[in-house]
N, C-alpha and C. Protein backbone atom coordinates (compact mmCIF):
# COMPACT_ATOMS: atom_id res chain seq x y z
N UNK A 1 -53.67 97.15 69.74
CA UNK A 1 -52.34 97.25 70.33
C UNK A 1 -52.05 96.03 71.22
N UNK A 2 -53.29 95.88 72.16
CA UNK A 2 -52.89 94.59 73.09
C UNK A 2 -52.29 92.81 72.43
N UNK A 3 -53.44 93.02 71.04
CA UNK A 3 -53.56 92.08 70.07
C UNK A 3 -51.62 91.79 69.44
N UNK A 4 -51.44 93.00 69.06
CA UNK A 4 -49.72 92.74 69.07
C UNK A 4 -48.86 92.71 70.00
N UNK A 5 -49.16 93.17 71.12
CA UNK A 5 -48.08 92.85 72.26
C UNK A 5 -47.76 91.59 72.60
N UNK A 6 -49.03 90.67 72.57
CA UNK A 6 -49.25 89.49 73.72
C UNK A 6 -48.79 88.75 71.87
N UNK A 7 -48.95 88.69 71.08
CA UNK A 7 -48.38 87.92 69.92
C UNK A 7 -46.87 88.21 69.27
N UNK A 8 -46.39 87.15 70.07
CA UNK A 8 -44.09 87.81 68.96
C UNK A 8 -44.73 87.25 67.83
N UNK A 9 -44.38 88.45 67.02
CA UNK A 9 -44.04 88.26 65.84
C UNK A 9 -43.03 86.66 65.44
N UNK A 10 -42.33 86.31 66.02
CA UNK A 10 -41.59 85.76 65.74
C UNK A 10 -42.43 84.15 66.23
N UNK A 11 -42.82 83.94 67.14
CA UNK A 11 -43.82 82.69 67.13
C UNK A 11 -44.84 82.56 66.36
N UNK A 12 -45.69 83.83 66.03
CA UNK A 12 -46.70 83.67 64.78
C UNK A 12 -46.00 83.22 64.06
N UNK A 13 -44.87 84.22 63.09
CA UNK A 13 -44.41 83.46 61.35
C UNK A 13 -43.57 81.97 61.89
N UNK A 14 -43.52 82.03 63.32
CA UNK A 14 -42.52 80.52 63.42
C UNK A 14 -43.91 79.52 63.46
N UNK A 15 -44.90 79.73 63.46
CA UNK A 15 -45.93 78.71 63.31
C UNK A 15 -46.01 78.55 61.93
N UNK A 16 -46.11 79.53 61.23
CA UNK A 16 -46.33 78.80 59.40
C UNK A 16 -45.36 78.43 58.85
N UNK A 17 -44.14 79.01 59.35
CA UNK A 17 -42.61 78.21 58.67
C UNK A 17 -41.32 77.84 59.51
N UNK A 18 -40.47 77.21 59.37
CA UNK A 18 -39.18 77.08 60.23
C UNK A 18 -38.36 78.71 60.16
N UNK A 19 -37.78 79.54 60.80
CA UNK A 19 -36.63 80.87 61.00
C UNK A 19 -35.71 80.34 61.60
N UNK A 20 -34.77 80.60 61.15
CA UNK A 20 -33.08 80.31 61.41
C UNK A 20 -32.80 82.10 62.56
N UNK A 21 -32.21 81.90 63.32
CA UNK A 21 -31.74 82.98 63.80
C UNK A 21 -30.37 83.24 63.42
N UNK A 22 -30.32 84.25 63.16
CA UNK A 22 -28.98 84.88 62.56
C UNK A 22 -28.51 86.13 62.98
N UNK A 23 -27.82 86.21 64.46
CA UNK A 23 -27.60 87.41 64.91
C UNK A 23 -28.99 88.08 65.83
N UNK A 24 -29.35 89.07 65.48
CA UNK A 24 -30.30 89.43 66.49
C UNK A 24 -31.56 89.21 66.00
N UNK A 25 -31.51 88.99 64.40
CA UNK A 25 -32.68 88.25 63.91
C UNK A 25 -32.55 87.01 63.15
N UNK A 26 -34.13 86.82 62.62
CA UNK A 26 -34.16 85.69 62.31
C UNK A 26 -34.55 85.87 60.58
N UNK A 27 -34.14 84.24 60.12
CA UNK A 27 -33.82 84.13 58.60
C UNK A 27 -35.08 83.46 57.90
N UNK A 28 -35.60 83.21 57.01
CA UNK A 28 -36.35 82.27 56.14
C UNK A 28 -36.12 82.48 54.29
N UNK A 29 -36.91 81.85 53.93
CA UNK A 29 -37.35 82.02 52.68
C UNK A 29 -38.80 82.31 52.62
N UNK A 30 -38.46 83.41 51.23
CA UNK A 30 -40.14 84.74 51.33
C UNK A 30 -40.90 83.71 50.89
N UNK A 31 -41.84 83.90 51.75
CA UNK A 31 -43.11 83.04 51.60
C UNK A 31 -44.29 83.67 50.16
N UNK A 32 -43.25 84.78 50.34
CA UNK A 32 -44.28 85.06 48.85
C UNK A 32 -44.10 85.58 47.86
N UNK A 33 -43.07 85.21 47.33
CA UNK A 33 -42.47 85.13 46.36
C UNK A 33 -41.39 83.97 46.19
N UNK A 34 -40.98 83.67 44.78
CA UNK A 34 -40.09 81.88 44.63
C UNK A 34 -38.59 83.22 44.99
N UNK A 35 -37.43 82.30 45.88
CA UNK A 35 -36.69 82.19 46.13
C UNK A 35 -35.47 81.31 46.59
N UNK A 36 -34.09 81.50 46.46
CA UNK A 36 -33.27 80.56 46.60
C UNK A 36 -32.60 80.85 47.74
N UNK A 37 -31.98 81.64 48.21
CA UNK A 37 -31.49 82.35 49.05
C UNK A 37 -32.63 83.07 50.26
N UNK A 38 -32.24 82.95 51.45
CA UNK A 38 -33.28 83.63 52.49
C UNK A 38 -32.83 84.99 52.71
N UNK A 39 -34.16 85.87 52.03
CA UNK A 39 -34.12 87.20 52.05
C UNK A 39 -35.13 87.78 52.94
N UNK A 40 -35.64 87.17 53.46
CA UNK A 40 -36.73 87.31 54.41
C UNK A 40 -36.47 87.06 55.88
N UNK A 41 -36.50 88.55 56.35
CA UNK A 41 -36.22 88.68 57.93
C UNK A 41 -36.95 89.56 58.98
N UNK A 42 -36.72 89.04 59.84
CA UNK A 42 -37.92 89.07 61.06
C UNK A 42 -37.22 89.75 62.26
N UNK A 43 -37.52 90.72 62.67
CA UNK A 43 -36.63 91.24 63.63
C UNK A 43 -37.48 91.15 65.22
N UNK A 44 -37.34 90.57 66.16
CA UNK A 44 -37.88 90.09 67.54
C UNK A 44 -38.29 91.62 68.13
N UNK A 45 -37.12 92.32 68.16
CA UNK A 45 -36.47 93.73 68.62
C UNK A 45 -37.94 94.83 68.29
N UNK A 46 -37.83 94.84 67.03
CA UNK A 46 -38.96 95.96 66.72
C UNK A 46 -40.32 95.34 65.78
N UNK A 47 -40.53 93.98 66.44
CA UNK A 47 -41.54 93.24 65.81
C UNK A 47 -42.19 93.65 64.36
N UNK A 48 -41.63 93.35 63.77
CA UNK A 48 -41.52 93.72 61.89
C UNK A 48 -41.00 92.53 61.03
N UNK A 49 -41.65 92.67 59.88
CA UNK A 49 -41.17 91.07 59.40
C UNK A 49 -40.63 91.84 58.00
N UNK A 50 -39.73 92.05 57.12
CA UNK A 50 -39.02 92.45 55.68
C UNK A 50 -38.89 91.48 55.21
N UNK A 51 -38.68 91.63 53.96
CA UNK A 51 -38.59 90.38 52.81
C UNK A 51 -37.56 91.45 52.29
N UNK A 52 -35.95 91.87 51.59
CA UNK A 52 -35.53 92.18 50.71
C UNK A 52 -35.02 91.89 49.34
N UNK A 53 -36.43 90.79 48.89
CA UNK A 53 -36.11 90.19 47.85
C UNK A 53 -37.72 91.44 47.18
N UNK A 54 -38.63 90.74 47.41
CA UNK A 54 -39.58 91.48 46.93
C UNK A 54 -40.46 92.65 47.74
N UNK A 55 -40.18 92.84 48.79
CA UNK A 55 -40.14 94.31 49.35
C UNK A 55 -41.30 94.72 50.61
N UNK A 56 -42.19 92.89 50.54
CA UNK A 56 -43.29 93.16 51.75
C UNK A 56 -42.50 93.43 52.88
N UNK A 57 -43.95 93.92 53.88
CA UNK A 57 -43.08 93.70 55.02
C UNK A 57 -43.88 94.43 56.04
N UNK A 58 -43.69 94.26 57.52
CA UNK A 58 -45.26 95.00 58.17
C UNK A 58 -44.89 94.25 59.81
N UNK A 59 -46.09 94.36 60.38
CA UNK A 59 -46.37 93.42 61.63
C UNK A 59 -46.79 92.12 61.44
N UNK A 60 -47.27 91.56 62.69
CA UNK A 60 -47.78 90.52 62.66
C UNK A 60 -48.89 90.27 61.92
N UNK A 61 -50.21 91.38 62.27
CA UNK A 61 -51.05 91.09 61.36
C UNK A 61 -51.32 91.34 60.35
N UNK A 62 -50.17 92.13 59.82
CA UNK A 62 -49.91 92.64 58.62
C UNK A 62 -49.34 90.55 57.53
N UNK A 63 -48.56 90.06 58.57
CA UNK A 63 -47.87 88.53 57.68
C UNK A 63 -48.97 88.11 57.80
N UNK A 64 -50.04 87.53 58.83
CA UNK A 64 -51.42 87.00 58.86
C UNK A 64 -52.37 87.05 57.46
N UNK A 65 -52.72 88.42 57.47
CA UNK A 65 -53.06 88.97 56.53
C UNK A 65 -52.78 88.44 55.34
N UNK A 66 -51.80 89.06 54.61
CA UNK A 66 -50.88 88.41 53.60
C UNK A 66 -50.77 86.81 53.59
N UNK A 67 -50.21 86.36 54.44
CA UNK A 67 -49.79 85.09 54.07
C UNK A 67 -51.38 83.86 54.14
N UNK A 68 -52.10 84.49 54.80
CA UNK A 68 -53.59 83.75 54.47
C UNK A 68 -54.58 84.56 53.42
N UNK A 69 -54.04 85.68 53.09
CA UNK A 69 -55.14 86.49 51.84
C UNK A 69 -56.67 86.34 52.59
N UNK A 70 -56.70 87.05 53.37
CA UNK A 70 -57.89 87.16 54.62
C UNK A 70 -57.98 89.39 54.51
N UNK A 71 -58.54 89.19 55.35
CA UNK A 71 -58.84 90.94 55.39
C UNK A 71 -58.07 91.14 56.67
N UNK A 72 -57.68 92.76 57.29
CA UNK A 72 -57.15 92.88 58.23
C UNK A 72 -57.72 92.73 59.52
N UNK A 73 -59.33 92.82 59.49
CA UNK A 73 -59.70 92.18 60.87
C UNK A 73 -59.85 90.96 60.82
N UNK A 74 -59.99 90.13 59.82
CA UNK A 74 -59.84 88.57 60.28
C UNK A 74 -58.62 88.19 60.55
N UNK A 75 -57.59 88.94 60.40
CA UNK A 75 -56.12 88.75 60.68
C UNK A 75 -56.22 89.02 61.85
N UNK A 76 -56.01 90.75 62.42
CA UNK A 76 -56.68 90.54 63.80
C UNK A 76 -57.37 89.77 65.20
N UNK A 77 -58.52 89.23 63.95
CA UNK A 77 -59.24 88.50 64.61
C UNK A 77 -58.60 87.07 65.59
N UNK A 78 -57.86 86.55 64.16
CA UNK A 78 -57.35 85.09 64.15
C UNK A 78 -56.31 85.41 65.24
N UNK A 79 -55.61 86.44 65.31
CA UNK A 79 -54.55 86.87 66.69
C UNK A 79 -55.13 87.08 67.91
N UNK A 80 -56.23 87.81 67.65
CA UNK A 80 -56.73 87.95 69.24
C UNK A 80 -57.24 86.58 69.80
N UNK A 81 -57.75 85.65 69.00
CA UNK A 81 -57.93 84.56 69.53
C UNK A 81 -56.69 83.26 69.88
N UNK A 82 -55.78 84.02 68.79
CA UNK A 82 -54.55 82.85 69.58
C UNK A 82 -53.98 83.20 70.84
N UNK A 83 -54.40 84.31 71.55
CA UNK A 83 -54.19 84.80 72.52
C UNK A 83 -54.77 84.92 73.73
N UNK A 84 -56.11 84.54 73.36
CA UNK A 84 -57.44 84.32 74.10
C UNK A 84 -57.68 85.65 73.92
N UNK A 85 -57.89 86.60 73.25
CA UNK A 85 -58.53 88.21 73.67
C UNK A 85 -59.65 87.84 72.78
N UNK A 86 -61.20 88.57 73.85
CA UNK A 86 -61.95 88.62 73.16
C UNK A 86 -62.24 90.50 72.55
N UNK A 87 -62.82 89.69 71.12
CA UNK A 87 -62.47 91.46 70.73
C UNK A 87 -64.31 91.61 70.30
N UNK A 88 -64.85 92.15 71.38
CA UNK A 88 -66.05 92.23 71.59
C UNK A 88 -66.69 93.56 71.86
N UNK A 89 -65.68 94.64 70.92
CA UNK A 89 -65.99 96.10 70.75
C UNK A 89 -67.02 96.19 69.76
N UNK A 90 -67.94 97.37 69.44
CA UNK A 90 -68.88 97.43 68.55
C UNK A 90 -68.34 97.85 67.18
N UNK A 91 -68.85 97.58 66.07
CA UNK A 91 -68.31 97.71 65.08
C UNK A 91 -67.50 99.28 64.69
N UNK A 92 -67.76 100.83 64.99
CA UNK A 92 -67.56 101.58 65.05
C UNK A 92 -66.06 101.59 65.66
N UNK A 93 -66.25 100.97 66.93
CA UNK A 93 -64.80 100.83 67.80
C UNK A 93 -63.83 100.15 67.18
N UNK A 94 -64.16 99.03 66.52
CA UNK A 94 -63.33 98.27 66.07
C UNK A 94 -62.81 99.02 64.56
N UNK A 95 -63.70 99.37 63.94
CA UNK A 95 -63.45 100.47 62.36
C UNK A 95 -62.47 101.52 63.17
N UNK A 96 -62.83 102.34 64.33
CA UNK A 96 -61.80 103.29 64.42
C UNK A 96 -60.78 102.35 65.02
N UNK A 97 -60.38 101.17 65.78
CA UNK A 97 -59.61 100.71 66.40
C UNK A 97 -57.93 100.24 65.02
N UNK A 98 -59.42 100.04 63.67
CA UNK A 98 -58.30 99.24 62.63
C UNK A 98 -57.62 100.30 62.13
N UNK A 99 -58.35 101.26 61.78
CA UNK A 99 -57.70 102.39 61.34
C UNK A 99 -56.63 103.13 61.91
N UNK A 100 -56.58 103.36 63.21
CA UNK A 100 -55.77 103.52 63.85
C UNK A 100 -54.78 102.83 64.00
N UNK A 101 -55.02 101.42 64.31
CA UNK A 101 -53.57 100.21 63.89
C UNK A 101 -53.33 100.60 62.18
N UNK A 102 -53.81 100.75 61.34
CA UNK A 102 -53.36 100.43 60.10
C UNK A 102 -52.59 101.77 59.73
N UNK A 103 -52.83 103.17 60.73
CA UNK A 103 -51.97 103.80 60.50
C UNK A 103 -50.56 103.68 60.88
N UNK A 104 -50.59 102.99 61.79
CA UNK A 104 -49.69 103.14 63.47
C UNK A 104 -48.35 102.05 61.97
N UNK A 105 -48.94 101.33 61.33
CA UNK A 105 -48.54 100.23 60.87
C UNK A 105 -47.95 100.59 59.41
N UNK A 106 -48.38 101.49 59.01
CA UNK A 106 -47.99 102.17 57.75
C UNK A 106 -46.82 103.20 58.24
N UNK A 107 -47.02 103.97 59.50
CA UNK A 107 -45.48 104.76 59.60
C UNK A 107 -44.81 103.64 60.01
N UNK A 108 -44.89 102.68 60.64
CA UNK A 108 -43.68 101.41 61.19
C UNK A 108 -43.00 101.27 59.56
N UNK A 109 -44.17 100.73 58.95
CA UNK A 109 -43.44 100.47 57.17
C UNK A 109 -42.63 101.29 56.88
N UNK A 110 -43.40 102.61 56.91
CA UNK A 110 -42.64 104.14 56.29
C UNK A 110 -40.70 103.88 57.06
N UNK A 111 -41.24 104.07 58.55
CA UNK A 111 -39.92 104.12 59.22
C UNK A 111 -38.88 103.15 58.96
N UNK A 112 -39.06 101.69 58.35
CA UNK A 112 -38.28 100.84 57.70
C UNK A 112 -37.75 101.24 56.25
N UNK A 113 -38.84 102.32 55.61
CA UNK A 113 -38.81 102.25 54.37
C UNK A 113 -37.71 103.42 54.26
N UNK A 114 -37.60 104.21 55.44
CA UNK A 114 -36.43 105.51 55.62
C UNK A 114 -34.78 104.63 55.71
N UNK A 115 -35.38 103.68 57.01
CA UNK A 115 -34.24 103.42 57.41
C UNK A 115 -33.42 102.83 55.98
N UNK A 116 -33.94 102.06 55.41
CA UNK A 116 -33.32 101.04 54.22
C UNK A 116 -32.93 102.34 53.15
N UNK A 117 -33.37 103.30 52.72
CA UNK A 117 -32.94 104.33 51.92
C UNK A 117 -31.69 104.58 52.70
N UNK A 118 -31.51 104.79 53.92
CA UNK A 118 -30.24 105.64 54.69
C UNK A 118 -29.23 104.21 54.43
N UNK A 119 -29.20 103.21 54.44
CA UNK A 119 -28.21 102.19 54.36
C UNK A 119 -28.13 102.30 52.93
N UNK A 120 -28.88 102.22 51.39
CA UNK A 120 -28.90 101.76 50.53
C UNK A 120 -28.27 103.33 49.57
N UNK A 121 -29.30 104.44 49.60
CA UNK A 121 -28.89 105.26 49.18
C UNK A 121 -28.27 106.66 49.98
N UNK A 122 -28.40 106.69 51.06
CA UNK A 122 -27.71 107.83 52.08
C UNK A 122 -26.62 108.17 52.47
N UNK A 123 -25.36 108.07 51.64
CA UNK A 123 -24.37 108.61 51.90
C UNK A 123 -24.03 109.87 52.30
N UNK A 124 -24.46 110.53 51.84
CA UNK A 124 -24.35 112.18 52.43
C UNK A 124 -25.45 112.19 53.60
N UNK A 125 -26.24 111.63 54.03
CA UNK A 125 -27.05 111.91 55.32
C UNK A 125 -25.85 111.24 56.38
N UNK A 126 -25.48 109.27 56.31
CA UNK A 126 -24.81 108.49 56.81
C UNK A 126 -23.36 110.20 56.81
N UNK A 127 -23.16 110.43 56.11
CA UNK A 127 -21.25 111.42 56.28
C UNK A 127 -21.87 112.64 57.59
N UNK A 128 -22.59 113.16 57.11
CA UNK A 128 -23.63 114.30 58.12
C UNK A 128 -23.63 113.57 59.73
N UNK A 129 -24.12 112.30 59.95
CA UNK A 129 -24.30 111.47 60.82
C UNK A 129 -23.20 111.37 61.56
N UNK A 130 -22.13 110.96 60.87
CA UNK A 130 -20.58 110.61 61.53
C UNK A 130 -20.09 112.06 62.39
N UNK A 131 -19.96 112.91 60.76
CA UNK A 131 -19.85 114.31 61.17
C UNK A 131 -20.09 114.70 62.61
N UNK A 132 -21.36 114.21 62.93
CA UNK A 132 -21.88 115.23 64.14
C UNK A 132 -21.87 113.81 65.39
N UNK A 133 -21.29 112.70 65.24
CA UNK A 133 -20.63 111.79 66.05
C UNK A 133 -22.17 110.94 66.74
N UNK A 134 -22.68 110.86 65.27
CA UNK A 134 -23.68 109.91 66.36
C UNK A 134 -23.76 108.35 65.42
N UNK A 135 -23.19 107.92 66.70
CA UNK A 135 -22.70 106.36 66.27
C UNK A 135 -23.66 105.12 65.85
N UNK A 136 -23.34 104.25 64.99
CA UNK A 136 -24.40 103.30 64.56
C UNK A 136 -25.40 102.66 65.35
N UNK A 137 -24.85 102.39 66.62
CA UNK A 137 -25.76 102.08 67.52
C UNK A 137 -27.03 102.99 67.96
N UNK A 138 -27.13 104.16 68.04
CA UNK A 138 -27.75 105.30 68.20
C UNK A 138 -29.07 105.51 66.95
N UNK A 139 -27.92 105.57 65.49
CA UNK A 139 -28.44 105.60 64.43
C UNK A 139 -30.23 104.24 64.62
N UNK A 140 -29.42 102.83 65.07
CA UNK A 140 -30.06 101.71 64.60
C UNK A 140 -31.44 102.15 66.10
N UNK A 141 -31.01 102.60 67.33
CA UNK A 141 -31.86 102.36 68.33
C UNK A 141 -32.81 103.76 67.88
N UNK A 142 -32.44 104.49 67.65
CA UNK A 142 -33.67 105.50 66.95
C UNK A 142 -34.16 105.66 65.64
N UNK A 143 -34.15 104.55 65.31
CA UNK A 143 -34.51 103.86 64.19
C UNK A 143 -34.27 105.57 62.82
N UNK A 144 -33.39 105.37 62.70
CA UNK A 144 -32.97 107.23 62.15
C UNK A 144 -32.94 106.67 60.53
N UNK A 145 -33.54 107.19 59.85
CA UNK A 145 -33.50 107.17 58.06
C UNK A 145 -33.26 108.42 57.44
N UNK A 146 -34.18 107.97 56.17
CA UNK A 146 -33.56 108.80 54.99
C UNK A 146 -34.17 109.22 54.11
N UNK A 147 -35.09 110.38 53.75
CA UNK A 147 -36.01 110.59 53.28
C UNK A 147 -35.53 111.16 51.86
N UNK A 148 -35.91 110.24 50.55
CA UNK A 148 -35.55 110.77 49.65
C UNK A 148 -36.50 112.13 49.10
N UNK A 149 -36.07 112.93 48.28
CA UNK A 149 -36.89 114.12 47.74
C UNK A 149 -37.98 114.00 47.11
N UNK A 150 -38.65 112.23 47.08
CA UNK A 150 -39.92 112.13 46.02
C UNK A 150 -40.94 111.18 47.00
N UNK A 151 -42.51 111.70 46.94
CA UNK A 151 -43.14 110.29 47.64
C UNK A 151 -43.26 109.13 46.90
N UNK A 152 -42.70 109.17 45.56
CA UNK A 152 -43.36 107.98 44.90
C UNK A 152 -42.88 107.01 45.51
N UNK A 153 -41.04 107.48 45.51
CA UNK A 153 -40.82 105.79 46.43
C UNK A 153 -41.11 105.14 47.45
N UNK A 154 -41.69 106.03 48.76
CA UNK A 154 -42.72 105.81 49.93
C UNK A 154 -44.07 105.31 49.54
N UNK A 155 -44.54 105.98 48.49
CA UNK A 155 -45.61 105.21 47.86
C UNK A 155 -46.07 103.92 47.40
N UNK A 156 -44.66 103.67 46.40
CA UNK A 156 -44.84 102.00 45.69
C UNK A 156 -44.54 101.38 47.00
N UNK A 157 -43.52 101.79 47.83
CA UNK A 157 -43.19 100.80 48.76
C UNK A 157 -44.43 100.49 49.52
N UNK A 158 -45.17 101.33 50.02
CA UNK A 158 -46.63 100.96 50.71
C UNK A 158 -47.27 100.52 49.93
N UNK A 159 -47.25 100.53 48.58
CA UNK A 159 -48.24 99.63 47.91
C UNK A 159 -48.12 97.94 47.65
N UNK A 160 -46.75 98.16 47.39
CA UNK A 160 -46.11 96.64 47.10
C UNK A 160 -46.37 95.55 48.71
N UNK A 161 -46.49 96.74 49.44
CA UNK A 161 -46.95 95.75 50.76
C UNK A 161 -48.45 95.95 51.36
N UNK A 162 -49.08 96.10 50.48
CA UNK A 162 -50.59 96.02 50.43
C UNK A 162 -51.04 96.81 51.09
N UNK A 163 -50.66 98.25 51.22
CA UNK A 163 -51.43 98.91 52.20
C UNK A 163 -52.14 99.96 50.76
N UNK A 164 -53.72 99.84 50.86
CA UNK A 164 -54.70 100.07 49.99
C UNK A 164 -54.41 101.77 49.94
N UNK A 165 -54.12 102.56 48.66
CA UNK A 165 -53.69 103.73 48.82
C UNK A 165 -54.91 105.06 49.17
N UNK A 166 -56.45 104.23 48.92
CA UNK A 166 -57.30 104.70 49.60
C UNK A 166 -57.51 105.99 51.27
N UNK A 167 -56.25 104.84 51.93
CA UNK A 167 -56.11 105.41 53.42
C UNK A 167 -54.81 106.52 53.14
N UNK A 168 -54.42 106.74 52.26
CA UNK A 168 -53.26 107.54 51.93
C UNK A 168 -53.52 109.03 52.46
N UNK A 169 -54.82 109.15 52.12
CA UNK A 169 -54.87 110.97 52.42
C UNK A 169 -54.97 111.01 54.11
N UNK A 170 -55.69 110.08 54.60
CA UNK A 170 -55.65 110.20 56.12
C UNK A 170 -54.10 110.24 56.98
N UNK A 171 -53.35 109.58 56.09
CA UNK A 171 -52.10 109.80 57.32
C UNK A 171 -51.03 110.96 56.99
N UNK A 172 -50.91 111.52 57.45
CA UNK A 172 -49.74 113.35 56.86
C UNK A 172 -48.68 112.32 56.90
N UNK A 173 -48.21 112.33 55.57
CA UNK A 173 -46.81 111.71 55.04
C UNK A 173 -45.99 113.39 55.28
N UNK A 174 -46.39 114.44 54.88
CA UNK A 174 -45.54 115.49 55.26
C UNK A 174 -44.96 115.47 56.33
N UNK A 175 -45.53 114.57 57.53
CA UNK A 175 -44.33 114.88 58.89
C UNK A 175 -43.54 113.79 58.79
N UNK A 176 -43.63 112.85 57.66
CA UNK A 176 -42.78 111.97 57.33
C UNK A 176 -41.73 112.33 56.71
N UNK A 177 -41.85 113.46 56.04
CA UNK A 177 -40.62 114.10 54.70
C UNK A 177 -40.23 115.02 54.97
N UNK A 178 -41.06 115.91 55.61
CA UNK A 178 -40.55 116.99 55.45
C UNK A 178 -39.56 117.37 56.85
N UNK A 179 -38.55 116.92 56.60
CA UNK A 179 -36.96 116.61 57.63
C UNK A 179 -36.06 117.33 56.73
N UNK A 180 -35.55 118.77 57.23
CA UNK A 180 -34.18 119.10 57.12
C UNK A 180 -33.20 119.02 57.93
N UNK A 181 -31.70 118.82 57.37
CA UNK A 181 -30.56 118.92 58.38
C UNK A 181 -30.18 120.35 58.65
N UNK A 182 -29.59 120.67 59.31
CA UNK A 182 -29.19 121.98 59.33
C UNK A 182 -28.11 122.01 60.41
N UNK A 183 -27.03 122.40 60.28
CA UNK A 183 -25.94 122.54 60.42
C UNK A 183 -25.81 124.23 61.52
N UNK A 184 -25.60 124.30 62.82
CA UNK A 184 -25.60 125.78 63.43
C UNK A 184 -24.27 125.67 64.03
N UNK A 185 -23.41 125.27 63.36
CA UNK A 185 -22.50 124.88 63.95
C UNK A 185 -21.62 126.37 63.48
């Protein structure tokens, strides 16, 4: 956790490439995949990096990771030292320490992966929303999504961004889905 606080997201990926800021975030071209247009964005706000061309997308040491094809504690690693932290826990600590980030890091995904369903396919959640007067700003600061009726698409999406489906049974995606509206009005 300390390892991502003391590292912006936004100075790490601004060390491997130039970001244009555009509004409250910032712009590039996906570093990993060929593109013409910059579909790849980095938000300062909730330290997360998206690509909506080909669909990665994560923390800091999640782009580390990826963009050097390293493992997640040498990603880690390489952060705690641009930071000066020494990470001089015993291996056990550090295995439960990753696991625990790599969950913490898979609902961040998940919670992007809601939100982008509620903009892309959520019209009847977005009408429900208005309905009951809670305004976009609200929507965007409680990061509020959209859980479609299937995990597959929560699934590919965590896969397409490398999270090994191995760790899948450890994290309850059920308190991820299982969200009804209900109306007591």
């Amino acid at each position: 956790d300390e390892v991502l606080e003391r590292n912006n997201i936004i100075d790490v990926i601004g060390s491997y490439f130039p970001l244009k800021k555009t509004g409250s975030n910032f712009k590039a071209r996906c570093p990993f995949h060929d593109e013409k247009t910059a579909s790849f964005v980095v938000s300062e706000k909730k330290q997360i990096f998206k690509c909506f061309g080909c669909g990665k997308g994560g923390n800091a040491i999640h782009f580390v990771q990826e963009y050097e094809k390293i493992s997640f504690f040498e990603a880690l690693k390489k952060l705690a030292e641009r930071v000066g932290i020494a990470l001089q826990q015993t291996r056990v600590n550090t295995a439960k320490r990753s696991r625990r980030d790599l969950i913490h890091s898979i609902y961040k995904l998940a919670g992007s992966f809601f939100q982008d369903n509620l903009r892309q396919h959520g019209d009847f959640a977005k009408q429900y929303l208005v309905n009951r007067k809670i305004s976009e700003s609200t929507i965007e600061k409680f990061q509020i999504g959209y859980a479609l009726d299937s995990y597959a698409g929560l699934r590919n999406f965590l896969l397409k961004n490398s999270i090994n489906e191995k760790i899948f049974p450890q994290v309850d995606f059920s308190q991820l889905m299982d969200v009804t509206f209900s109306d007591k009005d």
